[in-house]
PDB file of N, CA and C in Angstrom:
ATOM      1  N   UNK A   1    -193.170  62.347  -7.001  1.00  0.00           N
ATOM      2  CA  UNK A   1    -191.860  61.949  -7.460  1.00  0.00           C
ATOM      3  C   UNK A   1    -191.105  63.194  -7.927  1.00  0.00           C
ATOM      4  N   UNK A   2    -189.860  63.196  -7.474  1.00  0.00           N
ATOM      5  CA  UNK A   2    -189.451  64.470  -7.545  1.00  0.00           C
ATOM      6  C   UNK A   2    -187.924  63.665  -9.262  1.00  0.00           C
ATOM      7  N   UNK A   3    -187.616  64.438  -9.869  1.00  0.00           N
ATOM      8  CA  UNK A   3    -186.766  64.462 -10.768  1.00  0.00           C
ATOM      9  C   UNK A   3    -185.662  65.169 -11.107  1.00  0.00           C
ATOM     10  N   UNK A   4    -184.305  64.776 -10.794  1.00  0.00           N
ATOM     11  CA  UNK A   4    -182.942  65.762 -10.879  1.00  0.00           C
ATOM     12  C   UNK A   4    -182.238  65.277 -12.168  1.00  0.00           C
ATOM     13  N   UNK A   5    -181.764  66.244 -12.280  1.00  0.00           N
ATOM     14  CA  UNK A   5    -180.868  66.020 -13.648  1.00  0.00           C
ATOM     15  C   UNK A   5    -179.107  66.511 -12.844  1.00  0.00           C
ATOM     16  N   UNK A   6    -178.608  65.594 -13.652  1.00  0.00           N
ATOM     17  CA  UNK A   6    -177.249  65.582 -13.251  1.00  0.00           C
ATOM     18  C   UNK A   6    -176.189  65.677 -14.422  1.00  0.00           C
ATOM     19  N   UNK A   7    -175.424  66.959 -14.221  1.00  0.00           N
ATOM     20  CA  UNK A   7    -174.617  67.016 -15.275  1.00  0.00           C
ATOM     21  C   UNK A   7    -173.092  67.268 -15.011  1.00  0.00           C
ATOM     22  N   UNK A   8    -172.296  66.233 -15.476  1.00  0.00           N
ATOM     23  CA  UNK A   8    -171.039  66.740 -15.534  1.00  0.00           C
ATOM     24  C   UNK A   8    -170.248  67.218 -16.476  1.00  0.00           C
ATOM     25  N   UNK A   9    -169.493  68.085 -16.470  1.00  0.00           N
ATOM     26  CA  UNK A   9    -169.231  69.196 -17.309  1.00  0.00           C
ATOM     27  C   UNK A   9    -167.791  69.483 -17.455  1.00  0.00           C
ATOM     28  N   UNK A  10    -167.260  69.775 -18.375  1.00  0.00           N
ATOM     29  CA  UNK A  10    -165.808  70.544 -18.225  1.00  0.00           C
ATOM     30  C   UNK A  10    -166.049  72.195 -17.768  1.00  0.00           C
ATOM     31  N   UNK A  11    -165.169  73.007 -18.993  1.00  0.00           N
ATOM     32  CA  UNK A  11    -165.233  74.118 -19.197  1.00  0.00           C
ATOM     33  C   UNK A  11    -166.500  74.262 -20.141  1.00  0.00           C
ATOM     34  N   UNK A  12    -167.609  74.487 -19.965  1.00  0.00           N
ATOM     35  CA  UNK A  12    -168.437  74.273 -20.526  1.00  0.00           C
ATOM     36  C   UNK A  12    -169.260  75.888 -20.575  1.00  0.00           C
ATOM     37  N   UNK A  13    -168.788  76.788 -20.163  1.00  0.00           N
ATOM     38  CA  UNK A  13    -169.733  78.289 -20.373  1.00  0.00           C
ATOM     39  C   UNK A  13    -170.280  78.826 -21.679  1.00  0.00           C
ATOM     40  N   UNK A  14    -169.815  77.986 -22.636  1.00  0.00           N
ATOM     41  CA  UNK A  14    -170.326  78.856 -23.845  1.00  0.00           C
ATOM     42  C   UNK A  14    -171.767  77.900 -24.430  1.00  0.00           C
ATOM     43  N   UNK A  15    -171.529  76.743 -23.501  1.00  0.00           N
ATOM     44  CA  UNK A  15    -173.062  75.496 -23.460  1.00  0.00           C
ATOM     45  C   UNK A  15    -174.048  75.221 -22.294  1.00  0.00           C
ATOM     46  N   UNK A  16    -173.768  75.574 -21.302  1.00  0.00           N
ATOM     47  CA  UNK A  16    -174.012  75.299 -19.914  1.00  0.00           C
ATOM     48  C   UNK A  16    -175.424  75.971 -20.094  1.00  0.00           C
ATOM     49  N   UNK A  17    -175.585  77.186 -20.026  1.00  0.00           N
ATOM     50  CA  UNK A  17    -177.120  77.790 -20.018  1.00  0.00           C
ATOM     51  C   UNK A  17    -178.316  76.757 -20.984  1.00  0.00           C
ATOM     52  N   UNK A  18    -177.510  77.236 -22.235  1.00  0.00           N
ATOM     53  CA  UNK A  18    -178.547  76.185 -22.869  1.00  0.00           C
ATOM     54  C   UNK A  18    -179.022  74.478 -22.349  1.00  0.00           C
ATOM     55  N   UNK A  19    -178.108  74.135 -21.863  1.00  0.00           N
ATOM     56  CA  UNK A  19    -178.484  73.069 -21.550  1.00  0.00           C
ATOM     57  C   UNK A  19    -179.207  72.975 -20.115  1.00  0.00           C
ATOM     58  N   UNK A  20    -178.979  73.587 -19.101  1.00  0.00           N
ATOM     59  CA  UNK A  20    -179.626  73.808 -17.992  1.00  0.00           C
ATOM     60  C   UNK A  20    -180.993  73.974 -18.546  1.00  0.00           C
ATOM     61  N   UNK A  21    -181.092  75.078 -19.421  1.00  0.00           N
ATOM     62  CA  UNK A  21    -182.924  75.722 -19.393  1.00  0.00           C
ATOM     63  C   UNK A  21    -183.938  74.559 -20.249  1.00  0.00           C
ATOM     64  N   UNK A  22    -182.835  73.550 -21.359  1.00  0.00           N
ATOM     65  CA  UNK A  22    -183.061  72.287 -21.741  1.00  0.00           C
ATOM     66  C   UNK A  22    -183.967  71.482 -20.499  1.00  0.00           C
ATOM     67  N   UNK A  23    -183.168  71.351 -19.588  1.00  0.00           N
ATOM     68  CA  UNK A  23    -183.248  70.141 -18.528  1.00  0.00           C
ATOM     69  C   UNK A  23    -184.222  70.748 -17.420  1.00  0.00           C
ATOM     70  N   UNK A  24    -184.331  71.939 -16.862  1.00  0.00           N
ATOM     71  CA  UNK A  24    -185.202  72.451 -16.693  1.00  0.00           C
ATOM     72  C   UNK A  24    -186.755  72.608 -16.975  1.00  0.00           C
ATOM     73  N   UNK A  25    -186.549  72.234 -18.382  1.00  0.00           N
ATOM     74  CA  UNK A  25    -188.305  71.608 -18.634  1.00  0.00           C
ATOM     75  C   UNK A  25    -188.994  70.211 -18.386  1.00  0.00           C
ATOM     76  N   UNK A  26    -187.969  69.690 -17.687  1.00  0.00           N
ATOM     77  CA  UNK A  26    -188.841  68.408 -17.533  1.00  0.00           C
ATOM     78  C   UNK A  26    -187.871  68.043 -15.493  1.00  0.00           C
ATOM     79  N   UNK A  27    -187.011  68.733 -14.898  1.00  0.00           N
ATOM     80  CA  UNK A  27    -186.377  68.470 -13.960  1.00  0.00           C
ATOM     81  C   UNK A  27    -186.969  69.128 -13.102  1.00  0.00           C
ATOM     82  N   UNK A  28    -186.975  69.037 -11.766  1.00  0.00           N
ATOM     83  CA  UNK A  28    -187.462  69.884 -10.985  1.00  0.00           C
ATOM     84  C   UNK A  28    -186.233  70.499 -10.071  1.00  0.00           C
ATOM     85  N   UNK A  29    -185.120  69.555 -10.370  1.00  0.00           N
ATOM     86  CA  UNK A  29    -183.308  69.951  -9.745  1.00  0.00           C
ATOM     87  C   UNK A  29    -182.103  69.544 -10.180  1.00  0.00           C
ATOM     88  N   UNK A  30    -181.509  70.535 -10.819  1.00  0.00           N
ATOM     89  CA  UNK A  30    -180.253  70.258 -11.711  1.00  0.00           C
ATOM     90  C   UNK A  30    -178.663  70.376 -10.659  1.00  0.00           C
ATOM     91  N   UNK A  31    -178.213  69.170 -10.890  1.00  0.00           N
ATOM     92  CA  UNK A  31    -176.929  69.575 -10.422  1.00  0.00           C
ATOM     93  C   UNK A  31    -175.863  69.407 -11.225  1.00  0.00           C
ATOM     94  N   UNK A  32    -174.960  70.359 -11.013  1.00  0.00           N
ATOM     95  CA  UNK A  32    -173.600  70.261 -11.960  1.00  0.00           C
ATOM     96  C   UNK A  32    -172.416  70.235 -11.627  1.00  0.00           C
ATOM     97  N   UNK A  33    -171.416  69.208 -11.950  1.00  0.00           N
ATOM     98  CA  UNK A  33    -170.532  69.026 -11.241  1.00  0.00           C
ATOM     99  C   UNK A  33    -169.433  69.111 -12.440  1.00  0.00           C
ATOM    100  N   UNK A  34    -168.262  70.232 -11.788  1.00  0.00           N
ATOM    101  CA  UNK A  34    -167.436  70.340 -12.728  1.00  0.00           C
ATOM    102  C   UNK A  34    -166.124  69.170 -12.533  1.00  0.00           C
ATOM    103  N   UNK A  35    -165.562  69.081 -13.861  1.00  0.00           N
ATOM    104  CA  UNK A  35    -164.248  67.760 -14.181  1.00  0.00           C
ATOM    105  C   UNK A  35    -163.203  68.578 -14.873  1.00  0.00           C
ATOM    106  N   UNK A  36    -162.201  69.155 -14.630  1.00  0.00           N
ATOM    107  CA  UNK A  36    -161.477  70.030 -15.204  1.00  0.00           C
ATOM    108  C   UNK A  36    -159.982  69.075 -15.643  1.00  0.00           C
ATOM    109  N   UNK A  37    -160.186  68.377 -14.862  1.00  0.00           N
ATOM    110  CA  UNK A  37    -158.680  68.531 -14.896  1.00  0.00           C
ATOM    111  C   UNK A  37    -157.442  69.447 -13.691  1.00  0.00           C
ATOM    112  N   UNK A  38    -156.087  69.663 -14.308  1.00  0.00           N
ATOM    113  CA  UNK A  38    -155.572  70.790 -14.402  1.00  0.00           C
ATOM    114  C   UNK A  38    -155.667  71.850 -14.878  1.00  0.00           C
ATOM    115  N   UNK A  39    -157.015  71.790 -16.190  1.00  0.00           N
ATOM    116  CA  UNK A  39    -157.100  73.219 -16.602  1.00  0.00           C
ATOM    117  C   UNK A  39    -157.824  74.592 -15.635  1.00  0.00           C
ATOM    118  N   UNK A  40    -157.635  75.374 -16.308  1.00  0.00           N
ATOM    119  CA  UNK A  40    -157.643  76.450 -15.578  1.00  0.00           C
ATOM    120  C   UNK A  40    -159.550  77.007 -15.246  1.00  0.00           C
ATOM    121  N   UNK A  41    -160.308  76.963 -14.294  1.00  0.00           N
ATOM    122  CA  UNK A  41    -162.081  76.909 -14.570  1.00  0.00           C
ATOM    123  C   UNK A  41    -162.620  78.435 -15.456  1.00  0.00           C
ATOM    124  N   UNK A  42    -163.184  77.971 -15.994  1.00  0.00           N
ATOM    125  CA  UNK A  42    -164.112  79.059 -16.586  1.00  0.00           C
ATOM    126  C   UNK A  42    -165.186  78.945 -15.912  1.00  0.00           C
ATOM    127  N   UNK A  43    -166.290  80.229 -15.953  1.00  0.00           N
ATOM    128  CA  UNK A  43    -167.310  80.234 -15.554  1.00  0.00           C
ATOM    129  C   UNK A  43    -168.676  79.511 -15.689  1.00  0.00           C
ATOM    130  N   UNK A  44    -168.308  78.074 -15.893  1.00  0.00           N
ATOM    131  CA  UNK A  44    -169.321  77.468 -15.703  1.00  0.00           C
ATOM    132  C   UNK A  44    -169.923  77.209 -14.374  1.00  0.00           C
ATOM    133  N   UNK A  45    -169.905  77.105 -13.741  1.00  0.00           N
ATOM    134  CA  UNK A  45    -170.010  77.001 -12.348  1.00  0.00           C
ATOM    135  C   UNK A  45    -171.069  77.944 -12.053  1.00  0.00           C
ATOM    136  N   UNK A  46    -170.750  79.611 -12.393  1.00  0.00           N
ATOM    137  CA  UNK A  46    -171.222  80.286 -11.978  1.00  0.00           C
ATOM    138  C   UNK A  46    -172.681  80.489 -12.472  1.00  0.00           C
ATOM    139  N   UNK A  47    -172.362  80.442 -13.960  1.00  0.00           N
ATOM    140  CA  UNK A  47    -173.450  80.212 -14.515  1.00  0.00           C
ATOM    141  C   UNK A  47    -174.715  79.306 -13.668  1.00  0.00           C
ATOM    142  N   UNK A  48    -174.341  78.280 -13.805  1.00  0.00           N
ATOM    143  CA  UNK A  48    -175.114  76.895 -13.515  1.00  0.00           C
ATOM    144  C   UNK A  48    -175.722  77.683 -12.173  1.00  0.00           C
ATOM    145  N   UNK A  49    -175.165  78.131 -10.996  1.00  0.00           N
ATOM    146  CA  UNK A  49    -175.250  78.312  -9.892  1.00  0.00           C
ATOM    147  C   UNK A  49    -176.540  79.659 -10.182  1.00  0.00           C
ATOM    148  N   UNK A  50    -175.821  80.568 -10.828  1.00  0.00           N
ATOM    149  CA  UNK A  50    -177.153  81.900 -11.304  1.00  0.00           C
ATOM    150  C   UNK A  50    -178.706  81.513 -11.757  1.00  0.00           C
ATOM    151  N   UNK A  51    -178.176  80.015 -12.525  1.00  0.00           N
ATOM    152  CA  UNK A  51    -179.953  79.731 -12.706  1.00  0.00           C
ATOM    153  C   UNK A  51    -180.009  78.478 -12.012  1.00  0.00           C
ATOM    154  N   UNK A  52    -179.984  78.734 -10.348  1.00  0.00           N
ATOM    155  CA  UNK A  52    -180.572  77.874  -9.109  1.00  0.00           C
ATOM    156  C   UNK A  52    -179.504  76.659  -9.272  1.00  0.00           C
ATOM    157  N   UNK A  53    -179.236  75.877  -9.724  1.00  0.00           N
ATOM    158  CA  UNK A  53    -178.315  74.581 -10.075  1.00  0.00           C
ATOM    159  C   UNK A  53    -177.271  74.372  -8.531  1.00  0.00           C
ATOM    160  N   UNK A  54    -177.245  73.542  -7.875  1.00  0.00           N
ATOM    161  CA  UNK A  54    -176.741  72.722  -7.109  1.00  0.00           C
ATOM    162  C   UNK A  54    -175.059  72.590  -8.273  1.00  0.00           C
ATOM    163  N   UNK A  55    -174.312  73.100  -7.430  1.00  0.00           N
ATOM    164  CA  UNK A  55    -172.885  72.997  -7.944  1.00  0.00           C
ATOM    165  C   UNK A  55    -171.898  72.227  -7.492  1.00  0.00           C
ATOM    166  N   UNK A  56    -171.058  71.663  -8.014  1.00  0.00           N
ATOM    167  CA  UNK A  56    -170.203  70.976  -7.373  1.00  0.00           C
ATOM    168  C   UNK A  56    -168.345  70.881  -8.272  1.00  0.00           C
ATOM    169  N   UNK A  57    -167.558  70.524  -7.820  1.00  0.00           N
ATOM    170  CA  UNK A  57    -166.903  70.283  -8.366  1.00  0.00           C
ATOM    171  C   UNK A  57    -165.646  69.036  -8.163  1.00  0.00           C
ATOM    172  N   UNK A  58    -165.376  68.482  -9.252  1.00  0.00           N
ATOM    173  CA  UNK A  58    -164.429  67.069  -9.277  1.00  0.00           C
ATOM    174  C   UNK A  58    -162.849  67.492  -8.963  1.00  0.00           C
ATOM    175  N   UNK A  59    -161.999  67.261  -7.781  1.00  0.00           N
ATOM    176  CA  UNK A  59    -160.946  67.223  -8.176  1.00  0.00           C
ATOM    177  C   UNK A  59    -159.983  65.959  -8.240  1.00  0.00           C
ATOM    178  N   UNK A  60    -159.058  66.426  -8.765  1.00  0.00           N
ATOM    179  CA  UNK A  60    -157.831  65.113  -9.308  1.00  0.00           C
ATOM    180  C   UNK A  60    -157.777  65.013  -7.929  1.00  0.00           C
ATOM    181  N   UNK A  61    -156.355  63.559  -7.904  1.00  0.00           N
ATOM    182  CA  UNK A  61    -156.315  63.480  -6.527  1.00  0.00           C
ATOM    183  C   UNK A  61    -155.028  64.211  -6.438  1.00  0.00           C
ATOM    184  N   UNK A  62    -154.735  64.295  -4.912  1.00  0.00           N
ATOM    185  CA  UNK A  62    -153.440  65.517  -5.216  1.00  0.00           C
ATOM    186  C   UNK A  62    -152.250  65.119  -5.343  1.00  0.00           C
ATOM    187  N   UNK A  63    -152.098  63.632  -5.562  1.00  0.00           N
ATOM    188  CA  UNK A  63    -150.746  63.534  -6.415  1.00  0.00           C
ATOM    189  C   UNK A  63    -150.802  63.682  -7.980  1.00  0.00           C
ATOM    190  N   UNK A  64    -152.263  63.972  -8.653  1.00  0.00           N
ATOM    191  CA  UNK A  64    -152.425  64.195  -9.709  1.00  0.00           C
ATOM    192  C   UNK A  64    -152.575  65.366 -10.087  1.00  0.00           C
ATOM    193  N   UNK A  65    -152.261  65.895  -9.822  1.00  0.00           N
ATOM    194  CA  UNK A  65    -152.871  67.750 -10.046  1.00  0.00           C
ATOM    195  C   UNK A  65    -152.590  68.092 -10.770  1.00  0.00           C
ATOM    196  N   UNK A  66    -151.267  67.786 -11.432  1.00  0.00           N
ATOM    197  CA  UNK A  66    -151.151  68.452 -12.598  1.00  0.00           C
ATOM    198  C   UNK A  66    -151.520  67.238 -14.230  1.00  0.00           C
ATOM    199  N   UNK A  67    -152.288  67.074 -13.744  1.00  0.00           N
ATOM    200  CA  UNK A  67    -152.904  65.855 -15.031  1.00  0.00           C
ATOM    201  C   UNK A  67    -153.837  66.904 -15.671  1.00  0.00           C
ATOM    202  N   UNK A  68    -153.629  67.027 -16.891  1.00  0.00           N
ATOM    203  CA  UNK A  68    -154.361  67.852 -17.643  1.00  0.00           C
ATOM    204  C   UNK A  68    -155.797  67.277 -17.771  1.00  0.00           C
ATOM    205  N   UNK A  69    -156.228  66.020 -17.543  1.00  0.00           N
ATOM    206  CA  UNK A  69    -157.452  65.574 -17.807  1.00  0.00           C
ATOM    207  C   UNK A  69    -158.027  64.918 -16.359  1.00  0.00           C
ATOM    208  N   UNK A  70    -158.601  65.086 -16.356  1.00  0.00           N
ATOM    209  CA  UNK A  70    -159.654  63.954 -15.004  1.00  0.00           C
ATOM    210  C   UNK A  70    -159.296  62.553 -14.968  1.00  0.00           C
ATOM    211  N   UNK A  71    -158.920  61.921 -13.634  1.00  0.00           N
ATOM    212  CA  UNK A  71    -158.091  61.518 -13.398  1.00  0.00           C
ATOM    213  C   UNK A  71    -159.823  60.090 -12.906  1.00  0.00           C
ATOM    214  N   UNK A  72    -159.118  59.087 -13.428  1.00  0.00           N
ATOM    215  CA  UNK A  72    -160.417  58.162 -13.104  1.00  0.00           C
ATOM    216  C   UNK A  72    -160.569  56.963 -11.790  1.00  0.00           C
TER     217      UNK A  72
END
């Protein structure tokens, strides 16, 4: 049995590591999918991606783009 952890995230770089190496002790595959919004991305992504993590990201739809929050 294999076990993934799935995380969705904002701007999340100043938490993202810690929580990956968290989920990492009991996951065998983390994926992370970013929800921004309109805001502008920080390097979470990259992070996630540097320690192995399956990346992804959410966008608005594109009559929403400029919605500051994630659009449901």
């Amino acid at each position: 049995m294999k076990i993934i952890g799935a995380v969705i995230a904002g701007n999340e770089e100043q938490l993202i590591e810690r929580c990956i190496l968290s989920l990492k002790k009991i996951c065998d595959q983390i994926v992370v999918v970013r929800a921004i919004g309109s805001a502008n991305p920080d390097r979470t992504l990259d992070i996630a991606s540097e320690l192995g993590c399956v990346v992804g990201e959410y966008q608005n739809h594109p009559l929403l783009q400029d919605w500051p929050h994630v659009d449901d």
